[in-house]
C-alpha atoms as a PDB file:
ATOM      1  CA  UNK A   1       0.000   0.000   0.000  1.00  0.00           C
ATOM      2  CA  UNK A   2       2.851   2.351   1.090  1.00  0.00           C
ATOM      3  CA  UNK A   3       4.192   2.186  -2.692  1.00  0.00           C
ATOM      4  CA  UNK A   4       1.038   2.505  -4.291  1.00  0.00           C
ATOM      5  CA  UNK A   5       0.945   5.753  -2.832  1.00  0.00           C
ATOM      6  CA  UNK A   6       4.367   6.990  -3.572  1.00  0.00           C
ATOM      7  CA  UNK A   7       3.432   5.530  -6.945  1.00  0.00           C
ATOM      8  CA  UNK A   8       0.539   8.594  -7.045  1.00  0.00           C
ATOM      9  CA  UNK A   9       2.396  10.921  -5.557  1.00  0.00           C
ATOM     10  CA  UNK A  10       5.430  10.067  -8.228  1.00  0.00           C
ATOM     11  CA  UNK A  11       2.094  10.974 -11.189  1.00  0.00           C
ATOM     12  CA  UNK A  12       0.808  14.037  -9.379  1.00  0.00           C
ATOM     13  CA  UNK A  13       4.310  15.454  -9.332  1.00  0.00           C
ATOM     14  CA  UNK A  14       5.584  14.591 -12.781  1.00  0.00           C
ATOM     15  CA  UNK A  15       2.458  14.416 -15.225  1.00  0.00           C
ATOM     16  CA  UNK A  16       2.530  18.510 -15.878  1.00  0.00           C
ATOM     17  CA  UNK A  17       6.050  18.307 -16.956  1.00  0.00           C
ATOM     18  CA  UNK A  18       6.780  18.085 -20.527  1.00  0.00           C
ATOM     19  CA  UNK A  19       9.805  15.123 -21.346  1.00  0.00           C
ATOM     20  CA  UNK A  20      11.664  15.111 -23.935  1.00  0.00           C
ATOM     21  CA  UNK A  21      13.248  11.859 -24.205  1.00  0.00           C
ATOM     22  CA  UNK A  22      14.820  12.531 -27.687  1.00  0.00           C
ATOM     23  CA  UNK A  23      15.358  16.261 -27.407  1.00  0.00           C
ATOM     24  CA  UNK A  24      12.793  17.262 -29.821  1.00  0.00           C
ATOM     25  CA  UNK A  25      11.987  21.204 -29.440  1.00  0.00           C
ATOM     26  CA  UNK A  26       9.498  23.126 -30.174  1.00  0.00           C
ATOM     27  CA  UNK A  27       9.259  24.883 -33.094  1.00  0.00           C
ATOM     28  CA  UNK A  28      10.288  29.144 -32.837  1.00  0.00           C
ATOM     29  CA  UNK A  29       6.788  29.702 -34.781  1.00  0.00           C
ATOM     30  CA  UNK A  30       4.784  27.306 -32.846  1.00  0.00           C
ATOM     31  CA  UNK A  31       5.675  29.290 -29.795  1.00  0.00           C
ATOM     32  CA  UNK A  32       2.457  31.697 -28.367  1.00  0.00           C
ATOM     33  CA  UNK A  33       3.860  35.077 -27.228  1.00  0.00           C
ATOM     34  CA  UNK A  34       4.729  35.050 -23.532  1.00  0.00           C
ATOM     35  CA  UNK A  35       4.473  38.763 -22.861  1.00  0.00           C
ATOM     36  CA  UNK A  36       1.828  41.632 -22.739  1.00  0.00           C
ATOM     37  CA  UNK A  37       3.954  43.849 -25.073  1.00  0.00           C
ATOM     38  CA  UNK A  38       4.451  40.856 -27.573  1.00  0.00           C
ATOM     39  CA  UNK A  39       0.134  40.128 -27.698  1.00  0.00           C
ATOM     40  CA  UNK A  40      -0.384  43.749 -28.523  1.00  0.00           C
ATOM     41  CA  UNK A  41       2.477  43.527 -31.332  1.00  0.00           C
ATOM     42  CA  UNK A  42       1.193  43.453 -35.007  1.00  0.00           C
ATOM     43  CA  UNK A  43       2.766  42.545 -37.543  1.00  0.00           C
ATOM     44  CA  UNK A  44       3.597  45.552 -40.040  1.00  0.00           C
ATOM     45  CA  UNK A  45       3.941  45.047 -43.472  1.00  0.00           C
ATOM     46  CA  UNK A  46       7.416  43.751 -44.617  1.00  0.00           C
ATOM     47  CA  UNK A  47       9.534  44.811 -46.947  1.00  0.00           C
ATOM     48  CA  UNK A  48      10.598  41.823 -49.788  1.00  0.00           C
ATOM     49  CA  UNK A  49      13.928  41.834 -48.113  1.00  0.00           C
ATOM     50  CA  UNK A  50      12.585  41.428 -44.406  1.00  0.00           C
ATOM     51  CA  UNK A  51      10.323  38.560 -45.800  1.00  0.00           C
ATOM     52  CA  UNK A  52      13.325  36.889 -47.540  1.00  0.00           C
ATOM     53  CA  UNK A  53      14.840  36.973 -43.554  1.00  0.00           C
ATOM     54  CA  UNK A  54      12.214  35.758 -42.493  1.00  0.00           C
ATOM     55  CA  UNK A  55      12.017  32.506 -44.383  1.00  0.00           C
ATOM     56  CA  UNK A  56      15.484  31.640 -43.441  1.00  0.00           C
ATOM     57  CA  UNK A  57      15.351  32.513 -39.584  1.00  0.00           C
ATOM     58  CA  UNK A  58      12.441  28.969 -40.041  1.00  0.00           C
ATOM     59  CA  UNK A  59      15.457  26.572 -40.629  1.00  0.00           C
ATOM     60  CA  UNK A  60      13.871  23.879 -42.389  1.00  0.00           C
ATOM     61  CA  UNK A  61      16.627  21.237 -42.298  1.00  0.00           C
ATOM     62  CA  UNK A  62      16.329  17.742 -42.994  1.00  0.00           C
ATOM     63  CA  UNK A  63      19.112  15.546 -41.950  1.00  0.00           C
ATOM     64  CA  UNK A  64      21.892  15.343 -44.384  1.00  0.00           C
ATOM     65  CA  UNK A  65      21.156  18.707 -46.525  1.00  0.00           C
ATOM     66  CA  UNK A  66      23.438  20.757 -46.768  1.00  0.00           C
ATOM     67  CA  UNK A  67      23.891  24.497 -46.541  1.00  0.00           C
ATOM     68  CA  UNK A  68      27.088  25.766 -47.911  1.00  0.00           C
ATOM     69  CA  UNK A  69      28.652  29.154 -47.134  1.00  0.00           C
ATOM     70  CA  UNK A  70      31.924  30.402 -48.898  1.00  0.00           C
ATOM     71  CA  UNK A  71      33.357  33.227 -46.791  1.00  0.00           C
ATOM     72  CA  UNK A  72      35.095  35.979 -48.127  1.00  0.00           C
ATOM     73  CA  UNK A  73      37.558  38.480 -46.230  1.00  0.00           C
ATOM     74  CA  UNK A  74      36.590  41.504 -45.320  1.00  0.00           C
ATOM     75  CA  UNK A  75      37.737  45.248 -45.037  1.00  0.00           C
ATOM     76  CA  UNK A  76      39.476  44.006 -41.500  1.00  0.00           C
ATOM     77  CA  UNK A  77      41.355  41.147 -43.231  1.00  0.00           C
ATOM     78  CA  UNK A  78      39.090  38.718 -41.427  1.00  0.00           C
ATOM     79  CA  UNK A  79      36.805  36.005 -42.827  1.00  0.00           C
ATOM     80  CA  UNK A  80      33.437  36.316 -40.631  1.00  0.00           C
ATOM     81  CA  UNK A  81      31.074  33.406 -40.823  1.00  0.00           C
ATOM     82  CA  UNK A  82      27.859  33.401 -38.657  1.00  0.00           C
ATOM     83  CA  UNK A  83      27.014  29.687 -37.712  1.00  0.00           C
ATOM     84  CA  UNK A  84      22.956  29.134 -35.738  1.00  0.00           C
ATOM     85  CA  UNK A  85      22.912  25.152 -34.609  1.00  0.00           C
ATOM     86  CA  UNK A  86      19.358  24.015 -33.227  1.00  0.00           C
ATOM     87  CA  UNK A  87      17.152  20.872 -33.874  1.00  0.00           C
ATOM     88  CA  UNK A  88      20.219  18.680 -34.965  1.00  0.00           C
ATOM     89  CA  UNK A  89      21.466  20.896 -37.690  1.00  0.00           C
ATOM     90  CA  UNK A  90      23.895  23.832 -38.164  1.00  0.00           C
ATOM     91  CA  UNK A  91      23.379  26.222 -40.401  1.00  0.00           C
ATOM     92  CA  UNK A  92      25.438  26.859 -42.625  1.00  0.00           C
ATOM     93  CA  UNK A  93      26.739  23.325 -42.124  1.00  0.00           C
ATOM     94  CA  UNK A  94      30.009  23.079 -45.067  1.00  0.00           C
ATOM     95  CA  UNK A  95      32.207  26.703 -44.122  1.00  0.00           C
ATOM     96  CA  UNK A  96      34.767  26.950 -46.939  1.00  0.00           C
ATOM     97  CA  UNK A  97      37.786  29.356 -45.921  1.00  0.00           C
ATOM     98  CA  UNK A  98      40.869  30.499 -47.299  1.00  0.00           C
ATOM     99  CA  UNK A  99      44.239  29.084 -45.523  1.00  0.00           C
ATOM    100  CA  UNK A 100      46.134  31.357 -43.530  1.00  0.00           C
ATOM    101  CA  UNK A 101      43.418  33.860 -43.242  1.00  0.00           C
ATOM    102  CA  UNK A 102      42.284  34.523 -40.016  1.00  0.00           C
ATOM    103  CA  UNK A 103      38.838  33.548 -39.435  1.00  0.00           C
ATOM    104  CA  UNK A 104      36.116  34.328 -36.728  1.00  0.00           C
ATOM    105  CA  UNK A 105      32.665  32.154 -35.978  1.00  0.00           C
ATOM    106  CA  UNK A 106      29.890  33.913 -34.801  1.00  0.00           C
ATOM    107  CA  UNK A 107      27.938  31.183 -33.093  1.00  0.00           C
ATOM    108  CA  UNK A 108      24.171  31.055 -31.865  1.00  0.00           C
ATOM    109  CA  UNK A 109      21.727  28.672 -30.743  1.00  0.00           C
ATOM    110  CA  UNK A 110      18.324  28.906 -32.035  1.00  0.00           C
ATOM    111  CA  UNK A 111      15.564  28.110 -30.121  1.00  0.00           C
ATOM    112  CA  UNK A 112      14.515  25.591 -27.980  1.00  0.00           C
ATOM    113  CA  UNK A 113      15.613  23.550 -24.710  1.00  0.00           C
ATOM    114  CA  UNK A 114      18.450  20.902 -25.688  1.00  0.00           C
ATOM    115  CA  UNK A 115      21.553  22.090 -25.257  1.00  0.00           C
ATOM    116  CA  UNK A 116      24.071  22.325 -28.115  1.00  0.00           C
ATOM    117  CA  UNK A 117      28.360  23.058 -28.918  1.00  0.00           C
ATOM    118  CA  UNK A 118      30.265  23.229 -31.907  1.00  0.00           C
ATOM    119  CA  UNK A 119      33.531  21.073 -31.777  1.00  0.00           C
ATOM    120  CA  UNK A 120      36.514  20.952 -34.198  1.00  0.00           C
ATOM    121  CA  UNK A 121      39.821  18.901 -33.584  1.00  0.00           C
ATOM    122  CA  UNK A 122      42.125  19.425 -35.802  1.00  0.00           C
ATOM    123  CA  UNK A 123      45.262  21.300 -34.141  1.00  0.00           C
ATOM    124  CA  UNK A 124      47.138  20.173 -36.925  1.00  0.00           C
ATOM    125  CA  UNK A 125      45.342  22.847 -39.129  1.00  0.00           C
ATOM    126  CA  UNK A 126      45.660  25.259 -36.423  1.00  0.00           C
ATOM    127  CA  UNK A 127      41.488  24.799 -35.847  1.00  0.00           C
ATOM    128  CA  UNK A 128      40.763  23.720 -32.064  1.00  0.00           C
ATOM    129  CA  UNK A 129      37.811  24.881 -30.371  1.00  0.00           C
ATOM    130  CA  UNK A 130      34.966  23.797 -28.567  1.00  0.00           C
ATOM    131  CA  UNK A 131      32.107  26.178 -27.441  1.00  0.00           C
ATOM    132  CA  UNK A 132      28.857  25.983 -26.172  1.00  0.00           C
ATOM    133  CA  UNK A 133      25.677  27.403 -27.998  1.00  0.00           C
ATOM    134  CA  UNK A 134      24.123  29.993 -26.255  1.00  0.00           C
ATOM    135  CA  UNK A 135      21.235  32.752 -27.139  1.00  0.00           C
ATOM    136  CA  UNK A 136      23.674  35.447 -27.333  1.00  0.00           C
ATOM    137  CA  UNK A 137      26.583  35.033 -30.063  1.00  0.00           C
ATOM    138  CA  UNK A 138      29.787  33.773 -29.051  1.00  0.00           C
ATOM    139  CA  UNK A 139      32.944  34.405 -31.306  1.00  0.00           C
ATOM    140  CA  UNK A 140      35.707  31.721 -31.807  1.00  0.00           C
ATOM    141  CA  UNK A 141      38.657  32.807 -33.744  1.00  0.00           C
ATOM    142  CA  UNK A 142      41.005  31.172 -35.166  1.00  0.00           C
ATOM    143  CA  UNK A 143      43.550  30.593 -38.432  1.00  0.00           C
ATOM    144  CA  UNK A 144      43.680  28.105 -40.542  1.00  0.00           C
ATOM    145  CA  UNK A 145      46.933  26.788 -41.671  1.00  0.00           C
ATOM    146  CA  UNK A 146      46.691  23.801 -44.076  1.00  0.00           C
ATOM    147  CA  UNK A 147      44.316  22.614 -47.072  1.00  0.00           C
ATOM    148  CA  UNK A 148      41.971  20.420 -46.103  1.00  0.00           C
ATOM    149  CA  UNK A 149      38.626  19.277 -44.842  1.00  0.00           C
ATOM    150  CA  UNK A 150      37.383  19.269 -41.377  1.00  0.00           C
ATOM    151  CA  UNK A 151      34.597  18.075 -39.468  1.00  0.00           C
ATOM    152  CA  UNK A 152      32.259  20.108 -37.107  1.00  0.00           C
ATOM    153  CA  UNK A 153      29.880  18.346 -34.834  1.00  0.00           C
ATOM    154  CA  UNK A 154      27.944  18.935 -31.891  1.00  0.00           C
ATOM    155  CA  UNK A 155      29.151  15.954 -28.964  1.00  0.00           C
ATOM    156  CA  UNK A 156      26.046  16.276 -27.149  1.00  0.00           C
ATOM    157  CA  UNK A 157      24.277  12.798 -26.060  1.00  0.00           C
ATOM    158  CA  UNK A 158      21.467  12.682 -23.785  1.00  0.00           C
ATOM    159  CA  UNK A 159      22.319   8.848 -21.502  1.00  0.00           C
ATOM    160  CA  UNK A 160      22.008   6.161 -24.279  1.00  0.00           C
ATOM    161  CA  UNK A 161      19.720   7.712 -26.538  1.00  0.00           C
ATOM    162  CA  UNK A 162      21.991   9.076 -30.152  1.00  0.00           C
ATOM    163  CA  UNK A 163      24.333  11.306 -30.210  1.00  0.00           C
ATOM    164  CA  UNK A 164      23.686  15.288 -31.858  1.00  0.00           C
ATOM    165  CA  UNK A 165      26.047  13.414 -34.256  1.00  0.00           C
ATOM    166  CA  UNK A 166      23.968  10.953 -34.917  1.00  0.00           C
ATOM    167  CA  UNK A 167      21.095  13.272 -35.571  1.00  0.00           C
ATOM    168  CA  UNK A 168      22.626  15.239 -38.056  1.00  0.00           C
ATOM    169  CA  UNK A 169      24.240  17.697 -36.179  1.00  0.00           C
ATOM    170  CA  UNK A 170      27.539  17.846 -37.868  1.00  0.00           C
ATOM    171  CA  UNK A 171      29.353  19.497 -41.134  1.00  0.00           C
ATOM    172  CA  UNK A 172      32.547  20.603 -42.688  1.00  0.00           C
ATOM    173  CA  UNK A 173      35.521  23.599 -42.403  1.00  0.00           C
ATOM    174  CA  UNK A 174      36.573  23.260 -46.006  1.00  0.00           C
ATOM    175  CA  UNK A 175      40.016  25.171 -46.062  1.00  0.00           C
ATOM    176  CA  UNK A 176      40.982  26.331 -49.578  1.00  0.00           C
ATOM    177  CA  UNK A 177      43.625  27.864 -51.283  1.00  0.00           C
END
């Protein structure tokens, strides 16, 4: 009898909590506005340009597409590359770069609950970094220094369930000429 009622107690308690058992979150759209000054918010007309944003802040990603990005070096000498990971994708997910340039990664989570990183080991190209996602953007810098391709992943597992990996969470650093 005296588990039976730990055994309600256990349902009361845990019922009005959402699990995720495979990290799945919620959609940014699906998401009902959580303050007084977002409700009375309406939507002005958009511009063709703010619509194009738009559509690409949705990151519809299926596992195994790829979004490429060549970077190109700036009025500072720097290659900047902005990188959003979220729902078991990066995006862009293949970063081509020029050798010997320097290079800095903007990186953002999108969001949504499950944790995330981006992780690159390769010291022998001079790329070594690991950083957590986060809502605000986090710069990683760094310099490439030989041709060659490199993989980015997010290392993330939740117990024995797949890896971020295994999910489609990873890419390239394509270093060029």
């Amino acid at each position: 009898m005296r588990y039976v009622r730990y055994a309600v107690i256990a349902l009361i308690v845990l019922v009005p909590y959402r699990f995720v058992a495979y990290g799945d979150e919620p959609k940014p759209e699906a998401q009902p506005a959580t303050t007084a000054q977002e409700m009375k918010k309406e939507p002005a007309p958009a511009a063709p340009e703010a619509k194009q944003e738009a559509k690409e802040e949705k990151h519809d990603h299926a596992m195994g597409q790829e979004k490429r990005f060549v970077a190109t070096v700036g009025a500072d000498g720097v290659q900047h590359v902005e990188v959003i990971g979220g729902e078991y994708y990066f995006d862009p997910n293949r970063i081509i770069v020029k050798v010997n340039t320097p290079v800095e990664l903007k990186l953002k989570k999108a969001a949504g609950y499950v944790p995330h990183n981006l992780l690159v080991k390769a010291p022998e190209a001079g790329i070594d970094f690991k950083a957590d996602l986060g809502t605000e953007w986090k710069v990683v810098k760094f310099t490439p220094t030989k041709v060659g391709k490199y993989e980015m992943i997010c290392d993330k597992r939740l117990l024995w369930f797949k890896s971020h990996k295994d999910r489609g969470m990873d890419g390239f650093i394509e270093v060029v000429q």
